[in-house]
Protein backbone atom coordinates (compact mmCIF):
# COMPACT_ATOMS: atom_id res chain seq x y z
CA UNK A 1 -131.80 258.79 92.85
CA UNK A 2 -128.68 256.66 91.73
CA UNK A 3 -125.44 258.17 92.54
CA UNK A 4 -122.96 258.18 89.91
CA UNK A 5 -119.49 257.62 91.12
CA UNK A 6 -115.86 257.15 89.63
CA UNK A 7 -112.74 255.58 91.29
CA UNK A 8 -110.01 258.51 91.45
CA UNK A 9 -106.68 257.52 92.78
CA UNK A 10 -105.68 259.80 96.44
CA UNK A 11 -103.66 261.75 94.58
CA UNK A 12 -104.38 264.72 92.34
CA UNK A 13 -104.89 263.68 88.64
CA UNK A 14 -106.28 265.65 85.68
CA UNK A 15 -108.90 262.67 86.14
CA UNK A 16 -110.12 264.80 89.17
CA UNK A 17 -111.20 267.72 87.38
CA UNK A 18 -112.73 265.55 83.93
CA UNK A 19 -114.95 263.49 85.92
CA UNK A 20 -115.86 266.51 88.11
CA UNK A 21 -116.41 268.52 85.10
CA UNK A 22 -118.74 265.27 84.02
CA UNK A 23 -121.03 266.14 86.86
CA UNK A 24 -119.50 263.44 89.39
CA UNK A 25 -119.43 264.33 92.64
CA UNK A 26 -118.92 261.07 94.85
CA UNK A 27 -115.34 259.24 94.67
CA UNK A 28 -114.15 255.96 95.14
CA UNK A 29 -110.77 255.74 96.73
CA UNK A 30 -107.70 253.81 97.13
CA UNK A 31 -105.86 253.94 99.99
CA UNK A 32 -103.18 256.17 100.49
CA UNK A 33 -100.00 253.93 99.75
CA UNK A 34 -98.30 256.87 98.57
CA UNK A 35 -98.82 259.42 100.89
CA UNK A 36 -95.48 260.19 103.70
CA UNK A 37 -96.57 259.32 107.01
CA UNK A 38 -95.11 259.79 110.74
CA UNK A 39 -93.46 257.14 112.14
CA UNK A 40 -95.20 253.45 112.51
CA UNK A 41 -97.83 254.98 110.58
CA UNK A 42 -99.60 252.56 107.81
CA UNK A 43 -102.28 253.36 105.28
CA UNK A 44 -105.04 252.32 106.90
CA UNK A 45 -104.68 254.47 110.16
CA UNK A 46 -106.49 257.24 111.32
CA UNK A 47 -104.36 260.06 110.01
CA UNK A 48 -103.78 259.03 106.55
CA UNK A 49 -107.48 258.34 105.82
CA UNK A 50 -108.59 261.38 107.61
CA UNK A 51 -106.24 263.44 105.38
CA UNK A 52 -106.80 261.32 101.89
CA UNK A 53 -110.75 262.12 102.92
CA UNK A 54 -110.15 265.49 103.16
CA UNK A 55 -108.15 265.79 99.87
CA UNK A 56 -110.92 264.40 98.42
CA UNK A 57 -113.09 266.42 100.00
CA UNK A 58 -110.76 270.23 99.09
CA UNK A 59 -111.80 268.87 95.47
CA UNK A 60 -115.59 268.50 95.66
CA UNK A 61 -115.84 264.66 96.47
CA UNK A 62 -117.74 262.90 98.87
CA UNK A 63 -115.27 259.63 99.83
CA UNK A 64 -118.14 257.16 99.43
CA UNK A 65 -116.37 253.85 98.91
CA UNK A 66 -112.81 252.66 99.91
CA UNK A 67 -112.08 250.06 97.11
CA UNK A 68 -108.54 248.88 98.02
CA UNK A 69 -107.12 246.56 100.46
CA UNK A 70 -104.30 245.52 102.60
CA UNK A 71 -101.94 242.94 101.73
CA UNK A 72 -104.75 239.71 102.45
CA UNK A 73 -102.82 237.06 100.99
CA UNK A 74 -101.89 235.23 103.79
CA UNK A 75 -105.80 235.22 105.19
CA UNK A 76 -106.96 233.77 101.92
CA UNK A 77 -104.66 230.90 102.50
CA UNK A 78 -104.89 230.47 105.80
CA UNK A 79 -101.59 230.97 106.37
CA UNK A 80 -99.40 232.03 109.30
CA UNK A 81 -99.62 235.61 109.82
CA UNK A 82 -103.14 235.13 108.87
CA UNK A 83 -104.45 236.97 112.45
CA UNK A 84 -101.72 240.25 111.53
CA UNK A 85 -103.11 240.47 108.04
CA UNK A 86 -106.99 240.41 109.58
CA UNK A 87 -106.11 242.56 112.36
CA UNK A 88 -104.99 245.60 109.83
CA UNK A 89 -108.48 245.08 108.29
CA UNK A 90 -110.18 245.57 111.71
CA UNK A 91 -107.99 248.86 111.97
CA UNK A 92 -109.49 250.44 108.89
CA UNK A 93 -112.70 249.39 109.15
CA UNK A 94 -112.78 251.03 112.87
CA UNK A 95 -111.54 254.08 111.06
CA UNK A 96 -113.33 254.03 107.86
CA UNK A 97 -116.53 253.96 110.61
CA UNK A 98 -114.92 256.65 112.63
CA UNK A 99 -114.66 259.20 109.04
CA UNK A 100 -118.10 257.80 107.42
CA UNK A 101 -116.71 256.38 105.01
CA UNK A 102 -119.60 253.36 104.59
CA UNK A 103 -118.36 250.94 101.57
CA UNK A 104 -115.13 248.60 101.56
CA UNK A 105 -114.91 246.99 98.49
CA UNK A 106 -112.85 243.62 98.97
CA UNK A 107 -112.51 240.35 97.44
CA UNK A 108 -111.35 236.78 97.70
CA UNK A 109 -109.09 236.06 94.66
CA UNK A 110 -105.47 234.19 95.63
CA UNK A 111 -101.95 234.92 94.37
CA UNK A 112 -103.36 237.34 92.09
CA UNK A 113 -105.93 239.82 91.31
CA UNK A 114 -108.09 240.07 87.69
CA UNK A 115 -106.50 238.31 85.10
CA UNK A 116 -106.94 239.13 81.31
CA UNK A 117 -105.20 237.59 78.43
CA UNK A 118 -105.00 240.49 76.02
CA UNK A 119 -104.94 243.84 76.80
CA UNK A 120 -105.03 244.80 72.84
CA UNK A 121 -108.11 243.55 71.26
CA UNK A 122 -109.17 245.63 68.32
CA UNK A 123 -112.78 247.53 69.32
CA UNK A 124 -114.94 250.12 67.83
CA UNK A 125 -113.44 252.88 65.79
CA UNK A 126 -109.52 251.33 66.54
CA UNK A 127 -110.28 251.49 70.30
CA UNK A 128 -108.90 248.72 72.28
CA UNK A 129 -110.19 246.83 74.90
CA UNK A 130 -109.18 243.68 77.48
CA UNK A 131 -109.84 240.06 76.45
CA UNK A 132 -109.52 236.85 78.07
CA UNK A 133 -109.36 233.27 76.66
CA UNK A 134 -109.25 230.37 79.05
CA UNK A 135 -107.81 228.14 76.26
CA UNK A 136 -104.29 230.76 76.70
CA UNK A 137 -104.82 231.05 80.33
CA UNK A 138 -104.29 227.04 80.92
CA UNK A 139 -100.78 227.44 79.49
CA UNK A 140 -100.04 229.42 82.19
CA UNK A 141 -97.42 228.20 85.21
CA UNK A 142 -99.11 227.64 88.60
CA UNK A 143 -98.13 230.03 90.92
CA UNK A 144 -95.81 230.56 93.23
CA UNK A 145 -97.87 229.12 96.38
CA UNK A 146 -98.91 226.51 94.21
CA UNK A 147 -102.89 225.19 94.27
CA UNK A 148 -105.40 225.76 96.77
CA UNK A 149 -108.71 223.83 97.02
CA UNK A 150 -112.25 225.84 96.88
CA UNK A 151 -113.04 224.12 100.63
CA UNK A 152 -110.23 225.49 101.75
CA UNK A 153 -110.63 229.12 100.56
CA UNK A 154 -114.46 228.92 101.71
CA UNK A 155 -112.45 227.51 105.39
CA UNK A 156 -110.55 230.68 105.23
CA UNK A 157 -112.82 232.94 104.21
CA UNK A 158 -115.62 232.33 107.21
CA UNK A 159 -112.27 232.78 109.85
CA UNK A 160 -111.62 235.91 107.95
CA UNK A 161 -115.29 236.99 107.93
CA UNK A 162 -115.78 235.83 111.90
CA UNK A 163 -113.07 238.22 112.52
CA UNK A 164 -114.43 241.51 110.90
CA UNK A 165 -117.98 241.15 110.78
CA UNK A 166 -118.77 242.32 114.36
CA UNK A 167 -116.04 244.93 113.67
CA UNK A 168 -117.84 246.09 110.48
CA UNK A 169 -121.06 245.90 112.89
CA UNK A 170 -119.56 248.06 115.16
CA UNK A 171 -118.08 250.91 112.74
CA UNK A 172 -121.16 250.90 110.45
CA UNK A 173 -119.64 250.05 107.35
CA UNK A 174 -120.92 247.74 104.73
CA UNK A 175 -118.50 244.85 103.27
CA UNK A 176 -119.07 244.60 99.52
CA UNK A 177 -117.47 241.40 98.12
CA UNK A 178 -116.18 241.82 94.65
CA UNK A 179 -116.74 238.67 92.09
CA UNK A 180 -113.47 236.71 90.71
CA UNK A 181 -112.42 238.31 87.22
CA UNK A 182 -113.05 235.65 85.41
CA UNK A 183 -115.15 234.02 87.11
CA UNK A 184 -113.49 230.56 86.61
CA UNK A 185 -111.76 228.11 88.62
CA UNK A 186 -109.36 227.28 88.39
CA UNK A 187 -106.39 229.64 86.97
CA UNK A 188 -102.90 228.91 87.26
CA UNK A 189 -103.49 226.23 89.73
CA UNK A 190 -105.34 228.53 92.40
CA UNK A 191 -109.45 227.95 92.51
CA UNK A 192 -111.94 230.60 92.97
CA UNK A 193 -114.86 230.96 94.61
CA UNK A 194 -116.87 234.14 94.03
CA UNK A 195 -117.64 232.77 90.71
CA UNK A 196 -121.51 232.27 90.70
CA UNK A 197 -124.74 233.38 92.20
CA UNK A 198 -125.37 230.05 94.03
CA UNK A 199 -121.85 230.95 95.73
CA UNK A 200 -123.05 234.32 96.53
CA UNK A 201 -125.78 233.38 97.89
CA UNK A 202 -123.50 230.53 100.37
CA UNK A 203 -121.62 233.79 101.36
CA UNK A 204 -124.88 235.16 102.57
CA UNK A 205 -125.46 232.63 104.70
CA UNK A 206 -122.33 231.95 105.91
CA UNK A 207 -122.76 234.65 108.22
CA UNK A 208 -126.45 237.06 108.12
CA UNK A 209 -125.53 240.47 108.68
CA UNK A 210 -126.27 243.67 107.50
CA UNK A 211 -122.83 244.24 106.60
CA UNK A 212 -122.40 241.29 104.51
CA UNK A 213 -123.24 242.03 101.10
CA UNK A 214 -122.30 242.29 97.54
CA UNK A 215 -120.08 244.57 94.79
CA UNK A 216 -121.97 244.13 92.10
CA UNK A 217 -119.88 244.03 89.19
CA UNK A 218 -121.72 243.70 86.09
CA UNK A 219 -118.94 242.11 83.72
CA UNK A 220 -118.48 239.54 86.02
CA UNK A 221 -121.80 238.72 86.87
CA UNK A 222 -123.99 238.94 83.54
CA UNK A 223 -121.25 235.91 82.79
CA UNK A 224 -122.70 233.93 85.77
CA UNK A 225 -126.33 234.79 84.41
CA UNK A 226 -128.36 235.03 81.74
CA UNK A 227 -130.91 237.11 83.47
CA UNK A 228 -129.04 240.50 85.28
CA UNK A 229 -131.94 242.38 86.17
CA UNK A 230 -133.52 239.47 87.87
CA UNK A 231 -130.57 238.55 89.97
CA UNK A 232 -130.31 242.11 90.74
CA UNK A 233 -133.52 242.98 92.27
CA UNK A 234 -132.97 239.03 94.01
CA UNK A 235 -130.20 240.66 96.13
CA UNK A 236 -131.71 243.53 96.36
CA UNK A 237 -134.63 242.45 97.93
CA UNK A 238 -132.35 241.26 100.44
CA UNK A 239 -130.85 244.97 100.93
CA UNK A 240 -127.35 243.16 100.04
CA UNK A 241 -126.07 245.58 97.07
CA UNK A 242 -123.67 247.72 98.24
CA UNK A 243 -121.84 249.21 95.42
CA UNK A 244 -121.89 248.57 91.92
CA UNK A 245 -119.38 248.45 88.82
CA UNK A 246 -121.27 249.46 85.86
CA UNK A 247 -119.91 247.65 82.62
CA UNK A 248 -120.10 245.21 79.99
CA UNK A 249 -118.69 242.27 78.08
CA UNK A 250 -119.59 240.34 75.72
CA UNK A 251 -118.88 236.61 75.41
CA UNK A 252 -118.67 233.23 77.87
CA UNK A 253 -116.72 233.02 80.67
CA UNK A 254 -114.25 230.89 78.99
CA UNK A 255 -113.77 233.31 76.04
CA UNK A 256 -115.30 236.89 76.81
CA UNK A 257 -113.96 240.59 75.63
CA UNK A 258 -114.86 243.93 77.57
CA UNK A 259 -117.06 246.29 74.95
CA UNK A 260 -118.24 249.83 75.07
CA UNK A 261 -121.11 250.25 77.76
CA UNK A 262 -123.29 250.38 74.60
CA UNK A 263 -122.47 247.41 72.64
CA UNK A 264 -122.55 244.40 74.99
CA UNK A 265 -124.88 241.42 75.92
CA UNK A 266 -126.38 243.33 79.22
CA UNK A 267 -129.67 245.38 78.90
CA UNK A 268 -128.15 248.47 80.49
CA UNK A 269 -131.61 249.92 80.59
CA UNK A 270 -133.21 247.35 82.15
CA UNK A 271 -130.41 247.02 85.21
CA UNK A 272 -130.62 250.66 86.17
CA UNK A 273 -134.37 250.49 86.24
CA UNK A 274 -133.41 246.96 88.51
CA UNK A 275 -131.75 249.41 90.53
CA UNK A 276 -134.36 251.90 90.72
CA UNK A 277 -136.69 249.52 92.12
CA UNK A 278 -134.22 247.96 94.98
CA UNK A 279 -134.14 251.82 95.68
CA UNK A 280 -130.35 251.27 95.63
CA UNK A 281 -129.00 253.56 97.75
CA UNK A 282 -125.27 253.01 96.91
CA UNK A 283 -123.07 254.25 94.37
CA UNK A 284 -122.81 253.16 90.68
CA UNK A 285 -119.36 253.66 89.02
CA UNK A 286 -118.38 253.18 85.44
CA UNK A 287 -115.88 250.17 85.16
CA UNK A 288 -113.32 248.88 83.00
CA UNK A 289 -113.70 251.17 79.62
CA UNK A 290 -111.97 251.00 76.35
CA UNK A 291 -108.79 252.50 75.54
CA UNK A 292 -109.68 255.69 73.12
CA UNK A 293 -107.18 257.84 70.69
CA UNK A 294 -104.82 260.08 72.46
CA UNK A 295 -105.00 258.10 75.58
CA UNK A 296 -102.60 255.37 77.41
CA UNK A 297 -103.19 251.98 77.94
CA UNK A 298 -100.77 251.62 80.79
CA UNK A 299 -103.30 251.00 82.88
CA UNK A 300 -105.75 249.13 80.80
CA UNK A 301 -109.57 249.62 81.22
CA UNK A 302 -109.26 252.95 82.57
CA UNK A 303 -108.43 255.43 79.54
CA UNK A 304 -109.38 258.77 81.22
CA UNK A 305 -111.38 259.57 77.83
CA UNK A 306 -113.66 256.99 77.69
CA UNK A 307 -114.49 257.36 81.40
CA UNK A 308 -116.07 260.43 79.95
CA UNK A 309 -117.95 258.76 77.65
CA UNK A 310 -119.22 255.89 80.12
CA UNK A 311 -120.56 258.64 82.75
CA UNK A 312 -122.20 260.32 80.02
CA UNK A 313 -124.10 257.24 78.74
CA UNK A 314 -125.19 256.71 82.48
CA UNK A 315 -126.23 259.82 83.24
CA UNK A 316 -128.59 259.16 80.08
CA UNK A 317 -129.70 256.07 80.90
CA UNK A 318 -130.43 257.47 84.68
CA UNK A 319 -132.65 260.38 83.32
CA UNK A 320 -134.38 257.78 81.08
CA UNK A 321 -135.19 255.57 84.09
CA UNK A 322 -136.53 258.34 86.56
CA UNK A 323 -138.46 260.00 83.83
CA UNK A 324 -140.99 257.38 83.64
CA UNK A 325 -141.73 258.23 87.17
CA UNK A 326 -142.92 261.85 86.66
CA UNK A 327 -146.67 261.98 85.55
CA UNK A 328 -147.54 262.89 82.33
CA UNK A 329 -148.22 266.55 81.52
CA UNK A 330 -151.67 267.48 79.80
């Protein structure tokens, strides 16, 4: 069956105990950036994971996915210090392997992470969701590092996958590449790359293995397609989806707005029953939510409230899938 997950930050939160009381029961972690540690210690070492894992553990989670990363922006640019960046990814990977931990989540995007224009946009009921408009997003300065070229982030990125790869091998654990949010190119100067399925595809063959696969975000990807399901069960008939962020948004890629997991352009049905028949055998998490009454939108797209409501619309949609399967009673 599908796992339902939800990404819970190392430390304690009242988060912990709503999603658990939601019936989750696998987490998705950060790394533990704010935990002390002994001296010359670093996140991704041994000790810090083994004890984030076990905190995660004391509260009834099973660490499934690590979906956070060391600082990479030097690899993506192939710059110096490059090698030191790629060699702290080989060090968690070894460890991730060592704890059985089996998903990284990374991505690709330069200079800067997701990008949305407005964090405000009126939604259902005086919710508020995240927006993005291209047309605004132009009249932003380049930054800092000034443009890169799409060759040249494809250059870097097979180095950077040469690297890990056979350490990923090694260890066991699955590299899920994450989509650029948007998926445009360029912003503020810097191209992207993860932006389609042909692309996703090129990263496939850029280097077969069975550890080279795919985070399957769903509000980045129904924008490349106009078909989910089918590109769905097209990498999954290649075993190559790892993990998956479960959401919605409705609009172009230029001009898009995130919605309620019930209101946008996907057929949520019809991707979970996608998944069903890939017999996914990742986890699913709810992504990227609206921002409900008597919540914060500090950190935007992840009001603890709607969470709630997300896992509860996927557990439905789950039991609706796996119910066709039982036979019919006379």
């Amino acid at each position: 069956m599908i796992e339902i997950a939800e990404f819970i930050s190392p430390t304690p939160t009242p988060v912990w105990k709503l999603v658990k009381q939601a019936g989750v029961d696998q987490a998705v972690g950060g790394l533990p950036f704010d935990q002390p540690y002994l001296a010359g210690e670093q996140p991704w070492d041994y000790r810090p994971l083994l004890q984030m894992k076990q905190n995660y553990e004391a509260g009834g989670f099973d660490l499934a996915v690590i979906e956070a990363r060391p600082p990479l922006n030097k690899a993506k640019r192939g710059l110096p210090g490059r090698d030191e960046e790629i060699d702290t990814v080989c060090t968690l990977l070894e460890n991730m392997g060592r704890l059985g931990i089996p998903v990284w989540c990374y991505e690709w995007m330069t200079d800067f992470n997701w990008m949305r224009t407005d964090v405000n946009t009126p939604s259902r009921g005086g919710s508020v969701v995240t927006s993005f408009d291209y047309a605004q997003a132009k009249e932003l300065p380049e930054t800092e590092l000034g443009p890169i070229s799409e060759e040249e982030l494809w250059v870097n990125l097979e180095y950077f996958l040469r690297r890990i790869i056979p350490v990923a091998e090694k260890a066991g654990v699955k590299l899920a590449m994450h989509p650029d949010d948007p998926p445009l190119s360029p912003i503020r100067g810097v191209s992207r790359i993860m932006r389609s399925i042909e692309n996703y595809e090129r990263l496939m063959e850029m280097i077969p293995s069975p550890m080279n696969g795919i985070t399957l975000c769903q509000g980045n990807f129904t924008l490349m397609t106009d078909d989910l399901p089918k590109v769905i069960r097209q990498f999954g008939s290649q075993d190559k989806v790892f993990f998956v962020h479960f959401r919605d948004v409705q609009g172009t890629p230029e001009k898009f707005e995130e919605t309620w997991h019930d209101v946008g352009k996907t057929d949520m049905l019809a991707c979970l029953k996608a998944y069903r028949d890939i017999n996914f055998n990742g986890v699913l998490r709810p992504d990227h939510v609206p921002t409900v009454e008597g919540d914060s939108n500090a950190h935007a797209g992840y009001s603890s409230f709607a969470r709630l409501y997300a896992i509860g619309y996927i557990r439905g949609l789950r039991q609706a899938v796996y119910a066709e399967d039982r036979p019919e009673k006379n």
